[in-house]
C-alpha atoms as a PDB file:
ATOM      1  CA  UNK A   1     -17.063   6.948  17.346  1.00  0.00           C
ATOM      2  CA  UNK A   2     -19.382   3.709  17.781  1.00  0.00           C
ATOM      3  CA  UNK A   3     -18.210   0.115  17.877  1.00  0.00           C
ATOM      4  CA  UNK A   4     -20.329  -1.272  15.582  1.00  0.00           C
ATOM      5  CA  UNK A   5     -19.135   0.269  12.121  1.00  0.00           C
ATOM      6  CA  UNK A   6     -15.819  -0.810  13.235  1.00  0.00           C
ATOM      7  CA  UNK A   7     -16.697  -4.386  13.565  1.00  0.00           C
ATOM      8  CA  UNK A   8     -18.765  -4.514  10.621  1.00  0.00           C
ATOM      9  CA  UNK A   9     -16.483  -2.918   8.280  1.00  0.00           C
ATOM     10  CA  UNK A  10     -13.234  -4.978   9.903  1.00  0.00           C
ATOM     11  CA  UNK A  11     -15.047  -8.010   9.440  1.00  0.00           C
ATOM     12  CA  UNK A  12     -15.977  -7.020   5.839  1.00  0.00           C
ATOM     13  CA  UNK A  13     -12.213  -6.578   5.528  1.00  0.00           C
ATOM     14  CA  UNK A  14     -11.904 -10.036   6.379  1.00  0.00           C
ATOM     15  CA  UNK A  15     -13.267 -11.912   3.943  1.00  0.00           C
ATOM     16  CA  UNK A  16     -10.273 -10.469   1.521  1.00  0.00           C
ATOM     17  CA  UNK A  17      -7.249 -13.155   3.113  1.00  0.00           C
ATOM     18  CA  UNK A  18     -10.007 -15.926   4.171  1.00  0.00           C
ATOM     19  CA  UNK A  19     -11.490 -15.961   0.587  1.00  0.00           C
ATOM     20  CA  UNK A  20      -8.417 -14.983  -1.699  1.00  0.00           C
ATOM     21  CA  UNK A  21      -5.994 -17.341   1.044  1.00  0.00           C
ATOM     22  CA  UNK A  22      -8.158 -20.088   0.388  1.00  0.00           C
ATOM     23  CA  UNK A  23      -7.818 -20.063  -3.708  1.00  0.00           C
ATOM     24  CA  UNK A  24      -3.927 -19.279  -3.474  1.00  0.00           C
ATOM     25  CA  UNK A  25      -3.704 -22.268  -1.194  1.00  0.00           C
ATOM     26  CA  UNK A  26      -3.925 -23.564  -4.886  1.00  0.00           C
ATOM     27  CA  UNK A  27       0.148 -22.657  -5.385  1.00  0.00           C
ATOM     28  CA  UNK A  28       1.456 -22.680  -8.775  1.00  0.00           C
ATOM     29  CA  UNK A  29      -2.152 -23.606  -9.847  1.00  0.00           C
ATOM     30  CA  UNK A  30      -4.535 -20.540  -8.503  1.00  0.00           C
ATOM     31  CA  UNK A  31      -6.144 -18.454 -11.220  1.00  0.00           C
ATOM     32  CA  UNK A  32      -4.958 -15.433 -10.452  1.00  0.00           C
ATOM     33  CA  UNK A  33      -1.172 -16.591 -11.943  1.00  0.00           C
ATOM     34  CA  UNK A  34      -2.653 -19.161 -15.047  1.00  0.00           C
ATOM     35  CA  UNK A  35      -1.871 -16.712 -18.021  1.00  0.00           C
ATOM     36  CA  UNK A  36       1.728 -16.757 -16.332  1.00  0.00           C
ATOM     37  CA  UNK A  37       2.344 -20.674 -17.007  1.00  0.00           C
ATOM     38  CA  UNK A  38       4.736 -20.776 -14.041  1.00  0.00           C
ATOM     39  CA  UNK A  39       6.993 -23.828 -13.674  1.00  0.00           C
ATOM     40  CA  UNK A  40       6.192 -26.553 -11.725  1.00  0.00           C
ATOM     41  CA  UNK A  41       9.043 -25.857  -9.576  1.00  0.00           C
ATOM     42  CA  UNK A  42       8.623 -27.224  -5.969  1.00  0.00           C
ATOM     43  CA  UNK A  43      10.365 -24.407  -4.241  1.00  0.00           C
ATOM     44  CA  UNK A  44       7.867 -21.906  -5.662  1.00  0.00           C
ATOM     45  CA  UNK A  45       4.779 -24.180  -5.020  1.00  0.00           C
ATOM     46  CA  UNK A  46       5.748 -24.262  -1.362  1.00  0.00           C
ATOM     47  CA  UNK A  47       6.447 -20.618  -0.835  1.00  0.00           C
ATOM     48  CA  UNK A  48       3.366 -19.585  -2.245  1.00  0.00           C
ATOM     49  CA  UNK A  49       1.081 -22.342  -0.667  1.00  0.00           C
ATOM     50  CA  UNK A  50       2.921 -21.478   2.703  1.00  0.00           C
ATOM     51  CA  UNK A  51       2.223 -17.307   1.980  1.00  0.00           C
ATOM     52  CA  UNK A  52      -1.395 -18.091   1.195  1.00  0.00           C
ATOM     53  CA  UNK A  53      -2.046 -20.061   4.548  1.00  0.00           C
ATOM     54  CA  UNK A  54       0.072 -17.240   6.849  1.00  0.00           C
ATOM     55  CA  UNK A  55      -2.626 -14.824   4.474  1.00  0.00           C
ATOM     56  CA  UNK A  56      -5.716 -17.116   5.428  1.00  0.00           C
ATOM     57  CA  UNK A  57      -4.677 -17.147   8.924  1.00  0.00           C
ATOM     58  CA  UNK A  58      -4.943 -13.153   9.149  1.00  0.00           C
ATOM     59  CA  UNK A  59      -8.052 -13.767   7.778  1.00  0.00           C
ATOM     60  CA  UNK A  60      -9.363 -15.935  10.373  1.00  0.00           C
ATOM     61  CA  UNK A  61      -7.895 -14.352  12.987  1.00  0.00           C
ATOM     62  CA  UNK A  62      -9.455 -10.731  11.813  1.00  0.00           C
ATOM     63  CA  UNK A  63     -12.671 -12.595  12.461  1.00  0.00           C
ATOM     64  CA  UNK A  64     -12.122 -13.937  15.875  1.00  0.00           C
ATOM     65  CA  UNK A  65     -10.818 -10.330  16.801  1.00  0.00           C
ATOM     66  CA  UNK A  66     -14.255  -8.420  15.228  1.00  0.00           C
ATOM     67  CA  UNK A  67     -16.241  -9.333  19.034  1.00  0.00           C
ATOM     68  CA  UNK A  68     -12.935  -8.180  20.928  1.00  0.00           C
ATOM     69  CA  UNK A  69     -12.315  -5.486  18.617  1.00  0.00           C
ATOM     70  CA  UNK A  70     -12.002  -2.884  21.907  1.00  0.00           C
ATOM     71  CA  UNK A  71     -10.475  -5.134  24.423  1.00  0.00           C
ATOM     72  CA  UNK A  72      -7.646  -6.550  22.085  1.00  0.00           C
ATOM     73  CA  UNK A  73      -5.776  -3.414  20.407  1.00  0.00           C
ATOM     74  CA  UNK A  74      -2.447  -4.991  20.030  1.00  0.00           C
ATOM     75  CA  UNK A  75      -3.377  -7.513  18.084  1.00  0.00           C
ATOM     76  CA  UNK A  76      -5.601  -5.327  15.968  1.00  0.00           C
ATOM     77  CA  UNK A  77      -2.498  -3.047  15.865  1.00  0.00           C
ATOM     78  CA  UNK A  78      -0.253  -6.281  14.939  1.00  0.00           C
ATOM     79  CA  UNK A  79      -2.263  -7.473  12.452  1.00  0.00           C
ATOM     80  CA  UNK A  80      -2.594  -3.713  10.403  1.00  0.00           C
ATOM     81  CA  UNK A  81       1.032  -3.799  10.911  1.00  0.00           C
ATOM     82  CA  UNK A  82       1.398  -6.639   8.476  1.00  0.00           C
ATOM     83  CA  UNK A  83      -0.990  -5.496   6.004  1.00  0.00           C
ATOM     84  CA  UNK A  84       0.912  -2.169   6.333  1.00  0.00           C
ATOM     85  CA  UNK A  85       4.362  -3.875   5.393  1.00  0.00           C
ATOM     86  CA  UNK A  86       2.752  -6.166   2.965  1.00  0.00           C
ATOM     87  CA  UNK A  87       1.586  -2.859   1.259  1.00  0.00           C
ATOM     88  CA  UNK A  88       5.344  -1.595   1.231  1.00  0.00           C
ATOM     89  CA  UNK A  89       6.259  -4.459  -0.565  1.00  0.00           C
ATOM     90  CA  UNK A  90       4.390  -3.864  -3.064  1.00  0.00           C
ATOM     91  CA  UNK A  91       4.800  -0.917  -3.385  1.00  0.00           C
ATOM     92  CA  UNK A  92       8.567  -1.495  -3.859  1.00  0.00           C
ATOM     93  CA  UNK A  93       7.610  -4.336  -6.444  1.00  0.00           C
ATOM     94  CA  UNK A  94       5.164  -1.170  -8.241  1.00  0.00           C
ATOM     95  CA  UNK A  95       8.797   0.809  -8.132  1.00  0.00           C
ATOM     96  CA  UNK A  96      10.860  -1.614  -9.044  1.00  0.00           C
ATOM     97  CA  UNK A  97       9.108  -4.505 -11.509  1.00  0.00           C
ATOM     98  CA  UNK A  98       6.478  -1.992 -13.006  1.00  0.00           C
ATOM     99  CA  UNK A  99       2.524  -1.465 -12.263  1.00  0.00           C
ATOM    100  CA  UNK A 100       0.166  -4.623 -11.660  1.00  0.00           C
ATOM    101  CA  UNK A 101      -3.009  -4.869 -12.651  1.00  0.00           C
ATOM    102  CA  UNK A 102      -5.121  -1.338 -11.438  1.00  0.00           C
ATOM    103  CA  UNK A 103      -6.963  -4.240  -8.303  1.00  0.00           C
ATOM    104  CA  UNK A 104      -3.999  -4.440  -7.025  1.00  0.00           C
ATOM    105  CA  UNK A 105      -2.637  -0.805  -7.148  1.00  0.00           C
ATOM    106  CA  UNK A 106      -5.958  -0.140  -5.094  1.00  0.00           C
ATOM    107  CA  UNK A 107      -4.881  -2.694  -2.839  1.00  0.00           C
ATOM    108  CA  UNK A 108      -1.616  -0.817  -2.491  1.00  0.00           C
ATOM    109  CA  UNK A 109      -3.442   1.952  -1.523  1.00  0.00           C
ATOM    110  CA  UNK A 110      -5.340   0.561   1.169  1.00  0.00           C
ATOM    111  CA  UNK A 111      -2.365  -1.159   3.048  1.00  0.00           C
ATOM    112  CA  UNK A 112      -0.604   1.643   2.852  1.00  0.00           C
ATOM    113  CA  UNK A 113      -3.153   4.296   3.542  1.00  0.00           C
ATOM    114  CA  UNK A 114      -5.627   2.580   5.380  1.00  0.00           C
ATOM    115  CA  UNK A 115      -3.477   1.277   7.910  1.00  0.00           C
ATOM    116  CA  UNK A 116      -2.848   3.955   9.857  1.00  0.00           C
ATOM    117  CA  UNK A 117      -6.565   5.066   9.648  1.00  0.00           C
ATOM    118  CA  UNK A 118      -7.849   1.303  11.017  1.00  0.00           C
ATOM    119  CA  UNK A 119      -5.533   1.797  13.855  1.00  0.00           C
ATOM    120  CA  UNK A 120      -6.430   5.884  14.805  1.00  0.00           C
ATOM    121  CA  UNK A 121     -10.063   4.612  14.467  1.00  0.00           C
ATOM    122  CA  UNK A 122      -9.941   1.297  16.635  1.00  0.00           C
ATOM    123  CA  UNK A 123      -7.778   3.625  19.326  1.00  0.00           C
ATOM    124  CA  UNK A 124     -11.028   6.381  19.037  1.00  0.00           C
ATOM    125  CA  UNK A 125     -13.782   3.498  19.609  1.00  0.00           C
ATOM    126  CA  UNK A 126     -11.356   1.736  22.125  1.00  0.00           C
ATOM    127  CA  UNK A 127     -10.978   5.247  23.784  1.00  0.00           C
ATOM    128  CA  UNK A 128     -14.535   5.895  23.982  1.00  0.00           C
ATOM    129  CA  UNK A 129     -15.686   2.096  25.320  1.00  0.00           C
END
């Protein structure tokens, strides 16, 4: 297994929390949650603002890992263990509220599946530096 896919495809990968972290940073007011009319309740505001810029920050740092992708496997590991748990939740939202728009069920799939792939691959190119 080369490097270079890896870095490539991890630093596609990244432009998911920089770009969709940067328009939640919008709280109550980002897009994505309009047709919901959610209350301009201060609390909620925060949470979500405060989500969006822990969700940027994987972003970023997913970028400043892509050169140090084979020297740095714990944090590579960390930061697909996040996504990974980030996928449960949802998952347990999917269970529990009912099913979001298809997007995000394919999201679901990735965090959940693609997790543990991302890490078995990095470990192969890591392996073989």
């Amino acid at each position: 297994m080369h490097k270079r896919p890896l870095q490539i495809v991890t630093a596609l990968m990244g432009i998911v929390p920089v770009a969709t972290g940067l328009v939640q940073l919008m709280g109550i007011h980002d897009p994505l949650y309009a047709h919901l009319h959610l209350p301009a309740d201060a609390t909620l505001d925060s949470n979500m603002r405060f989500l969006a810029g822990v969700w940027l920050g994987l972003g970023l740092v997913t970028w400043w890992l892509v050169p140090r992708i084979t020297h740095q496997t714990a944090l590579f590991r960390g930061l697909w263990l996040m996504i990974f748990l980030g996928g449960v939740g949802r998952l347990v939202s999917l269970v529990g509220v009912g099913l979001p728009p298809p997007p995000f069920i394919a999201f679901t799939v990735l965090e959940i599946l693609g997790a543990p792939l991302f890490v078995y691959w990095q470990h192969q190119v890591a392996q073989n530096r």
